[in-house]
N, C-alpha and C. Protein backbone atom coordinates (compact mmCIF):
# COMPACT_ATOMS: atom_id res chain seq x y z
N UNK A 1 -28.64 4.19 22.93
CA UNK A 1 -27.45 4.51 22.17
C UNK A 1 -27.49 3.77 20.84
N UNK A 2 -27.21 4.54 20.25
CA UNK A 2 -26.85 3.91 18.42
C UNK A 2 -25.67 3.02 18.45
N UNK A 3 -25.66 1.79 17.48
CA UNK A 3 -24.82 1.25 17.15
C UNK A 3 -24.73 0.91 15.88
N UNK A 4 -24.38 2.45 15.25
CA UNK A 4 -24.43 2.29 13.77
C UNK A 4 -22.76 2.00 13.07
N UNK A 5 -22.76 0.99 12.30
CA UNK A 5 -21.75 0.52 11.90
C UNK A 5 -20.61 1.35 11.18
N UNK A 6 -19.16 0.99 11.46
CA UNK A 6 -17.99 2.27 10.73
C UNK A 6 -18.06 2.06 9.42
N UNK A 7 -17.33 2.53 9.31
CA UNK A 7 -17.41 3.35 7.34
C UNK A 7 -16.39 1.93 6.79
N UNK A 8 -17.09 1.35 6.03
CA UNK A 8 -16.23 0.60 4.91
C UNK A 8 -15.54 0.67 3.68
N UNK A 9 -15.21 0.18 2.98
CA UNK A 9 -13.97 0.81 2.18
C UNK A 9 -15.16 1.14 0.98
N UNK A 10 -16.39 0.89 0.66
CA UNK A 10 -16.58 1.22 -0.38
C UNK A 10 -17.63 2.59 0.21
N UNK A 11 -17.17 3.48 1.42
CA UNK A 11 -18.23 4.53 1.86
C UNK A 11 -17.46 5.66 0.88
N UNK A 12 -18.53 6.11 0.52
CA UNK A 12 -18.15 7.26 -1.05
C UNK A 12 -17.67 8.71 -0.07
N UNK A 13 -18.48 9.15 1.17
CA UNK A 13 -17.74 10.08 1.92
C UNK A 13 -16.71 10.36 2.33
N UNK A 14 -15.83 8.95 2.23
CA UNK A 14 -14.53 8.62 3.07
C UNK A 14 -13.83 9.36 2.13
N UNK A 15 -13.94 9.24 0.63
CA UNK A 15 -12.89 9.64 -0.36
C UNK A 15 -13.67 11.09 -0.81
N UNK A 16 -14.75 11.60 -0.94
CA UNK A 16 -14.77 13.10 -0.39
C UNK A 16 -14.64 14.23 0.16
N UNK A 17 -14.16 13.97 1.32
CA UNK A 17 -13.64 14.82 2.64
C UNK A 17 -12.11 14.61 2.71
N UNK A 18 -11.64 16.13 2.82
CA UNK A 18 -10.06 15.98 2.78
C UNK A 18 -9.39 15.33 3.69
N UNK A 19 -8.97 14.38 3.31
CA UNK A 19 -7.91 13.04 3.61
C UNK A 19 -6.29 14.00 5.53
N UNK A 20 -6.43 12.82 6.00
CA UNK A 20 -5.87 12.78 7.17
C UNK A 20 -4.42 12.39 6.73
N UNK A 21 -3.00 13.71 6.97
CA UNK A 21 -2.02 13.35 6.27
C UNK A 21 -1.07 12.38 7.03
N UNK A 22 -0.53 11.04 6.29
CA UNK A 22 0.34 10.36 6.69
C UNK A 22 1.98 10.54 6.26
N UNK A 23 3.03 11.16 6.67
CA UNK A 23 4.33 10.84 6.59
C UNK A 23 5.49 10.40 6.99
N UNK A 24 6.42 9.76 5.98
CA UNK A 24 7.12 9.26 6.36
C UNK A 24 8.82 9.64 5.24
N UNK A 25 10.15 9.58 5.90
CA UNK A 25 11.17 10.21 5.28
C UNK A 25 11.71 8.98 6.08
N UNK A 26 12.14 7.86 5.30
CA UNK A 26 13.08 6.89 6.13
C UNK A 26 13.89 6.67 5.18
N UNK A 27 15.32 5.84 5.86
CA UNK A 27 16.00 5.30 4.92
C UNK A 27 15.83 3.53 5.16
N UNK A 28 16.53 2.88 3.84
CA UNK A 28 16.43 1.65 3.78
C UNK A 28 17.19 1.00 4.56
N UNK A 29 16.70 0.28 5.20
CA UNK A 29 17.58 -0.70 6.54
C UNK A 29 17.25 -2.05 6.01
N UNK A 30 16.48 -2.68 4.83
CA UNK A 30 16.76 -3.82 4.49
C UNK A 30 15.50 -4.19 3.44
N UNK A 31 15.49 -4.79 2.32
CA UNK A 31 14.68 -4.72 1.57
C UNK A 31 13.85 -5.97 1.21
N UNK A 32 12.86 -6.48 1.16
CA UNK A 32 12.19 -4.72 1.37
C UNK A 32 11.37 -4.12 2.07
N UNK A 33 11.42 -3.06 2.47
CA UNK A 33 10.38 -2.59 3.19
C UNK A 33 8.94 -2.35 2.82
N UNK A 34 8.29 -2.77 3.99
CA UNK A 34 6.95 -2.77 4.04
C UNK A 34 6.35 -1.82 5.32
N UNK A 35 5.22 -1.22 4.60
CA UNK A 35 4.21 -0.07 5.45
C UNK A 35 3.44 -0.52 5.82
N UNK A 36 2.73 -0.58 6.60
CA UNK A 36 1.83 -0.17 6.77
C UNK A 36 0.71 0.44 7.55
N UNK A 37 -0.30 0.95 6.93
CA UNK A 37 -1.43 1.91 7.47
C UNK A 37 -2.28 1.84 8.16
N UNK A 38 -2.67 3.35 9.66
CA UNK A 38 -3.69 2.70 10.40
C UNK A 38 -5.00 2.60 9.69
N UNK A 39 -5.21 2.96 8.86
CA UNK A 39 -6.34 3.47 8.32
C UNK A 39 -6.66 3.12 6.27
N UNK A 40 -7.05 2.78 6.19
CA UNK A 40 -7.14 2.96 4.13
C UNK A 40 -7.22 4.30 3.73
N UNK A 41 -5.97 4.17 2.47
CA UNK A 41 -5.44 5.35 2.05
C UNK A 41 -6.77 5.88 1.12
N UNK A 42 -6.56 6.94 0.80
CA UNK A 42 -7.33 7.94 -0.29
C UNK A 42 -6.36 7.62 -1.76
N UNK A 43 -5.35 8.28 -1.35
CA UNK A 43 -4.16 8.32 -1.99
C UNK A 43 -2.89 8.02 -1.48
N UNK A 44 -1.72 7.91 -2.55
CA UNK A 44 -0.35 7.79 -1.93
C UNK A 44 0.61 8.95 -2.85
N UNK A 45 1.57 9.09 -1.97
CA UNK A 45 3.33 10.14 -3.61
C UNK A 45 3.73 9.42 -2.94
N UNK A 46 5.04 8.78 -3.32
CA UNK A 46 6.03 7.95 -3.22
C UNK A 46 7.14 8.86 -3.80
N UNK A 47 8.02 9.03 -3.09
CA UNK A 47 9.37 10.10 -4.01
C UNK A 47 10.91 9.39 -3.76
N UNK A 48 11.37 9.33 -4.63
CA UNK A 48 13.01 9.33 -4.28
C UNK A 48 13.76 10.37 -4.78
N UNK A 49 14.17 10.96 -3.38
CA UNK A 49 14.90 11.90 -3.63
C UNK A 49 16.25 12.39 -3.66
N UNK A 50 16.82 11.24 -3.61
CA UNK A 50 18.30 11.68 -3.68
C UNK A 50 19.16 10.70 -4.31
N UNK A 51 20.29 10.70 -4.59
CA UNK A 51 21.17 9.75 -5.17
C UNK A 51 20.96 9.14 -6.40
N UNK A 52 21.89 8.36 -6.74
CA UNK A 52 21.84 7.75 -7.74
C UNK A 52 21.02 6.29 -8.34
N UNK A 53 19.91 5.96 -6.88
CA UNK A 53 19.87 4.48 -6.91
C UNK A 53 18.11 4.49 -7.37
N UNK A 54 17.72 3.57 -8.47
CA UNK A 54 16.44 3.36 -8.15
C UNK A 54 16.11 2.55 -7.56
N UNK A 55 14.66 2.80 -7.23
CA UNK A 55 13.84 2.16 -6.11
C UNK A 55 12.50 1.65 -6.57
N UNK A 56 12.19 0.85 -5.98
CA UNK A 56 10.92 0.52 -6.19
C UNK A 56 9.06 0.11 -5.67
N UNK A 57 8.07 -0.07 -6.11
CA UNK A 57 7.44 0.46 -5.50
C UNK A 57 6.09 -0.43 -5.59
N UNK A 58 5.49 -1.35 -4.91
CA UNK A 58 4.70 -2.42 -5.21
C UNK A 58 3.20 -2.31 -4.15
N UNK A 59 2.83 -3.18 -4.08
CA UNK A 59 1.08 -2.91 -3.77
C UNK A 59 0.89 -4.66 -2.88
N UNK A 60 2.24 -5.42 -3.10
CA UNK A 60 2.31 -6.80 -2.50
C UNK A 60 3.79 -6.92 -2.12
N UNK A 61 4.23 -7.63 -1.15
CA UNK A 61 5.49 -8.22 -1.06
C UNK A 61 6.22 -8.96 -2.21
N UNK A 62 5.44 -9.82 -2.97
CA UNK A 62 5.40 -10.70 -3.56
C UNK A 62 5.76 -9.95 -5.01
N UNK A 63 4.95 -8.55 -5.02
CA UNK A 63 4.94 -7.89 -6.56
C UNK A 63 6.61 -7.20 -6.76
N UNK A 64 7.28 -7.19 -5.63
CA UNK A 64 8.71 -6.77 -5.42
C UNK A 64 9.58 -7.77 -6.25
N UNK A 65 9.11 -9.17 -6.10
CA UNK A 65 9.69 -10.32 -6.52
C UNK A 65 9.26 -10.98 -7.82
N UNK A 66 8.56 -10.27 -8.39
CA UNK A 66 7.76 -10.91 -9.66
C UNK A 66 9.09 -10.41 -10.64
N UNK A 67 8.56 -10.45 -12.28
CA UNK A 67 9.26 -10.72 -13.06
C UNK A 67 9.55 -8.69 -13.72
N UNK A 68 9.13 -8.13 -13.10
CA UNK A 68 8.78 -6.87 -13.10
C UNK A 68 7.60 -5.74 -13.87
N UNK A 69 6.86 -6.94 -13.60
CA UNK A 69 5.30 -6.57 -14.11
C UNK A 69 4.53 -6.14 -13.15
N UNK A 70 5.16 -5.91 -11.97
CA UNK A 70 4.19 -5.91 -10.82
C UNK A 70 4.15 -4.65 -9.94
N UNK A 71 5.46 -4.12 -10.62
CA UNK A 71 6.09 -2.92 -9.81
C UNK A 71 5.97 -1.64 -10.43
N UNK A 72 6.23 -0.24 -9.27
CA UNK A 72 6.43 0.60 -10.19
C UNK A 72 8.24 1.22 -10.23
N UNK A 73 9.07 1.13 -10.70
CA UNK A 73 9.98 1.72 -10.82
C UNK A 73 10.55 3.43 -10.37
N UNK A 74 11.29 3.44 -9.73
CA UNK A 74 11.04 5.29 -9.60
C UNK A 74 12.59 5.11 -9.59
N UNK A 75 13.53 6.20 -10.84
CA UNK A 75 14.82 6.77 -11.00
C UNK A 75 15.00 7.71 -9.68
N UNK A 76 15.94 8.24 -9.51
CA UNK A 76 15.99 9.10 -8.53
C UNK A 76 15.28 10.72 -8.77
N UNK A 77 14.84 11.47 -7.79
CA UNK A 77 14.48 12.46 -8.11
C UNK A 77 12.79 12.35 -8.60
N UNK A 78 12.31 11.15 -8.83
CA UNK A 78 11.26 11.32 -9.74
C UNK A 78 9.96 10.79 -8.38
N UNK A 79 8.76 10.81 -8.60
CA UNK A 79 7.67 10.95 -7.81
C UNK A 79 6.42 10.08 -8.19
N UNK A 80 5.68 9.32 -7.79
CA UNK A 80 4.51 8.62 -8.17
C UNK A 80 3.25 9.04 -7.11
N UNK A 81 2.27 8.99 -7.91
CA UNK A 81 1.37 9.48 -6.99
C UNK A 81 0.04 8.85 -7.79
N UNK A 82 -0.71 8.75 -6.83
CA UNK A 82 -2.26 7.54 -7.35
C UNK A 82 -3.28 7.74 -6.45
N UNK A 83 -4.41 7.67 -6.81
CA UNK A 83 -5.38 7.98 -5.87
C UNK A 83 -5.74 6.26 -5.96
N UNK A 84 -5.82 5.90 -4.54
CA UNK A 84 -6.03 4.29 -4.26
C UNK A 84 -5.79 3.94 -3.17
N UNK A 85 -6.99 2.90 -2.79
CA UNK A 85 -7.40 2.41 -1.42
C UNK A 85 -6.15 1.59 -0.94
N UNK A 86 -5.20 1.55 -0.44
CA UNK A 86 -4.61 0.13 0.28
C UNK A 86 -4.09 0.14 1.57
N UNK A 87 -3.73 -0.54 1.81
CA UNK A 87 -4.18 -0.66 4.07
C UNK A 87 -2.18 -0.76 3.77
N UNK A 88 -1.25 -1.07 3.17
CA UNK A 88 -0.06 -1.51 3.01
C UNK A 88 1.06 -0.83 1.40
N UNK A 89 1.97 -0.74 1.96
CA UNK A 89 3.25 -0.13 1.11
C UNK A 89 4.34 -1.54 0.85
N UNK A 90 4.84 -1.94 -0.22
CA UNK A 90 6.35 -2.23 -0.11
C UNK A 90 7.25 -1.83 -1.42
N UNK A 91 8.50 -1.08 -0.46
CA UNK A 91 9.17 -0.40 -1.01
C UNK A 91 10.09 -1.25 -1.41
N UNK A 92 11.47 -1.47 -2.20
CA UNK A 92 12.88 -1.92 -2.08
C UNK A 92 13.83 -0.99 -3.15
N UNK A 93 14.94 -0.80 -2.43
CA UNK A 93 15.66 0.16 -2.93
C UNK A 93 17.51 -0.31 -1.55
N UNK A 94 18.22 0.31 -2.85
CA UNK A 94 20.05 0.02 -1.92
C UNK A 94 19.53 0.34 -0.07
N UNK A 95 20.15 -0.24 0.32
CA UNK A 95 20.70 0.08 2.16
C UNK A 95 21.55 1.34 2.14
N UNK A 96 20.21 2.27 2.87
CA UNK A 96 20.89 3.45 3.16
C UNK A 96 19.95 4.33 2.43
N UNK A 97 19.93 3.59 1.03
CA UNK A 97 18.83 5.12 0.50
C UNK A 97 17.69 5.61 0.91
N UNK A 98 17.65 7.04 0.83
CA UNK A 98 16.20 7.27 1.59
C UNK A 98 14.75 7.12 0.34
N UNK A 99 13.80 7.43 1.16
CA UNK A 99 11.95 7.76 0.33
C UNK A 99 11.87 8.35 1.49
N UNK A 100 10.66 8.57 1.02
CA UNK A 100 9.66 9.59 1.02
C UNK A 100 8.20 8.86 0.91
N UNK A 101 7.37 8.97 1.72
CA UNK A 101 6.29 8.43 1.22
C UNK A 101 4.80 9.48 2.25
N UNK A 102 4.26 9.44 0.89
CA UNK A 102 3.20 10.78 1.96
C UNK A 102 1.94 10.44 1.48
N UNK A 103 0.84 10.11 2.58
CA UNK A 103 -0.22 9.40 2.11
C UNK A 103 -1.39 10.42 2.35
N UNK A 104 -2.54 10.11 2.07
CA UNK A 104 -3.84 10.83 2.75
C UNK A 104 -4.79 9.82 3.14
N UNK A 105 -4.79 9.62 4.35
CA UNK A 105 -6.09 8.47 5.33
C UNK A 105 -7.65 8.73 5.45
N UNK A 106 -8.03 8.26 5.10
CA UNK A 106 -9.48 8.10 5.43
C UNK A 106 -9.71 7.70 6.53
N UNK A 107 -11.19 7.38 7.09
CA UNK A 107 -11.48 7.44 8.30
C UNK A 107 -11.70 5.74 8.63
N UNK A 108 -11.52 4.60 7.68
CA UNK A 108 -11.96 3.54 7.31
C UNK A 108 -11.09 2.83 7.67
N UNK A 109 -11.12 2.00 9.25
CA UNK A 109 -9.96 0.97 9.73
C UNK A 109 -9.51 0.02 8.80
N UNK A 110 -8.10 -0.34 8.71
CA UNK A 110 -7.31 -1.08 7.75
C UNK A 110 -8.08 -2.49 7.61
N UNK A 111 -8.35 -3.06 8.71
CA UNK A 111 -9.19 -4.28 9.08
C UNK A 111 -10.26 -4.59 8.27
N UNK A 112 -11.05 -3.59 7.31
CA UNK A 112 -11.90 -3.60 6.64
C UNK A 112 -11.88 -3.35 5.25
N UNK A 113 -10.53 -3.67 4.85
CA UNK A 113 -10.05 -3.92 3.47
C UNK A 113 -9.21 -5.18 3.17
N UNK A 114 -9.73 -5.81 2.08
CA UNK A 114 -9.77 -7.75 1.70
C UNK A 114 -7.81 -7.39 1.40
N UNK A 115 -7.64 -8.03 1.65
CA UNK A 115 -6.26 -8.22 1.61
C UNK A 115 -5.91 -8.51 -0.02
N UNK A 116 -4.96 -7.38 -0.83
CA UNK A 116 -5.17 -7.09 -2.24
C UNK A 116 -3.89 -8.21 -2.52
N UNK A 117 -4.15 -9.32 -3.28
CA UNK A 117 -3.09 -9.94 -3.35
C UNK A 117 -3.20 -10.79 -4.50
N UNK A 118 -2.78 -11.26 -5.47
CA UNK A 118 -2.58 -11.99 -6.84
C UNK A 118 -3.30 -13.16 -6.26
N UNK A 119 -3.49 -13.77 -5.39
CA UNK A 119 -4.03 -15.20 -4.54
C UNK A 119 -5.33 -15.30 -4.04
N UNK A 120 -5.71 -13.57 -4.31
CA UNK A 120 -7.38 -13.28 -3.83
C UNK A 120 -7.53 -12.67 -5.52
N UNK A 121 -7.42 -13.16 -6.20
CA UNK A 121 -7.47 -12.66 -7.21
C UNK A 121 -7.50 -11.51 -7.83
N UNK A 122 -6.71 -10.48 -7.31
CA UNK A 122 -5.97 -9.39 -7.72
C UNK A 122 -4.88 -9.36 -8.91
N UNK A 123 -5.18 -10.27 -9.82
CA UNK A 123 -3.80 -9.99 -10.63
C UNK A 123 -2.68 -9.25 -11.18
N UNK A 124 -3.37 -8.01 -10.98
CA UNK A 124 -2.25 -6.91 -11.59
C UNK A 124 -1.71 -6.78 -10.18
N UNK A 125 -1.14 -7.09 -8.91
CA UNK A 125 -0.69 -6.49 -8.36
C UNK A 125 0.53 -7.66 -7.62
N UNK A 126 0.58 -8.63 -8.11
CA UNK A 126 1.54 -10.19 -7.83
C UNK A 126 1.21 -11.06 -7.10
């Protein structure tokens, strides 16, 4: 029997082959919320769709709390979308409001992506 090793985050097939869909329609029960994935994303949309409240949209816990260099902002109604590897989501937005968040998975366990964080020297992300 073969024991040929799984696909790591830098396998170029993983992000070739159409992506395994992840969704989710929750509302906020306390902020902020954090995702996350069985698998490393391809891509992410992030949407807010209703009401009056913006929300927001980070790549660290920490980037929620920065000075707002770290985040992406979304008005209501409006949509972000990125093609990019990350094993984790954090959202924050009012109690009660809903997202939307709809991903595409690769085949590449979360376990095998370095933890993206301003402290592993990731800077753009807090």
């Amino acid at each position: 029997m073969l024991n040929n090793p799984p696909p790591g985050p830098g396998s170029v097939p993983e992000y070739q082959v159409s992506a395994i869909p992840w969704v989710t329609s929750s509302l906020f029960a306390a902020a902020p919320t954090g995702l996350e994935f069985p698998y490393v994303t391809q891509f992410i949309t992030v949407k807010n769709p209703l009401g009056n409240s913006r929300m927001y949209l980070s790549f660290t816990r920490n980037g929620l709390n920065s000075s707002g260099s770290h985040y992406v902002p979304l008005d209501s109604g409006e949509t972000f979308s990125a093609a990019v590897r990350v094993k984790s989501l954090f959202l924050s937005g009012a109690n009660g409001q809903q997202f939307t968040v709809f991903a595409g998975l690769t085949m590449i366990q979360s376990r095998f992506l370095p933890d993206i964080t301003g402290s592993n020297g990731y800077q753009g992300v807090g």
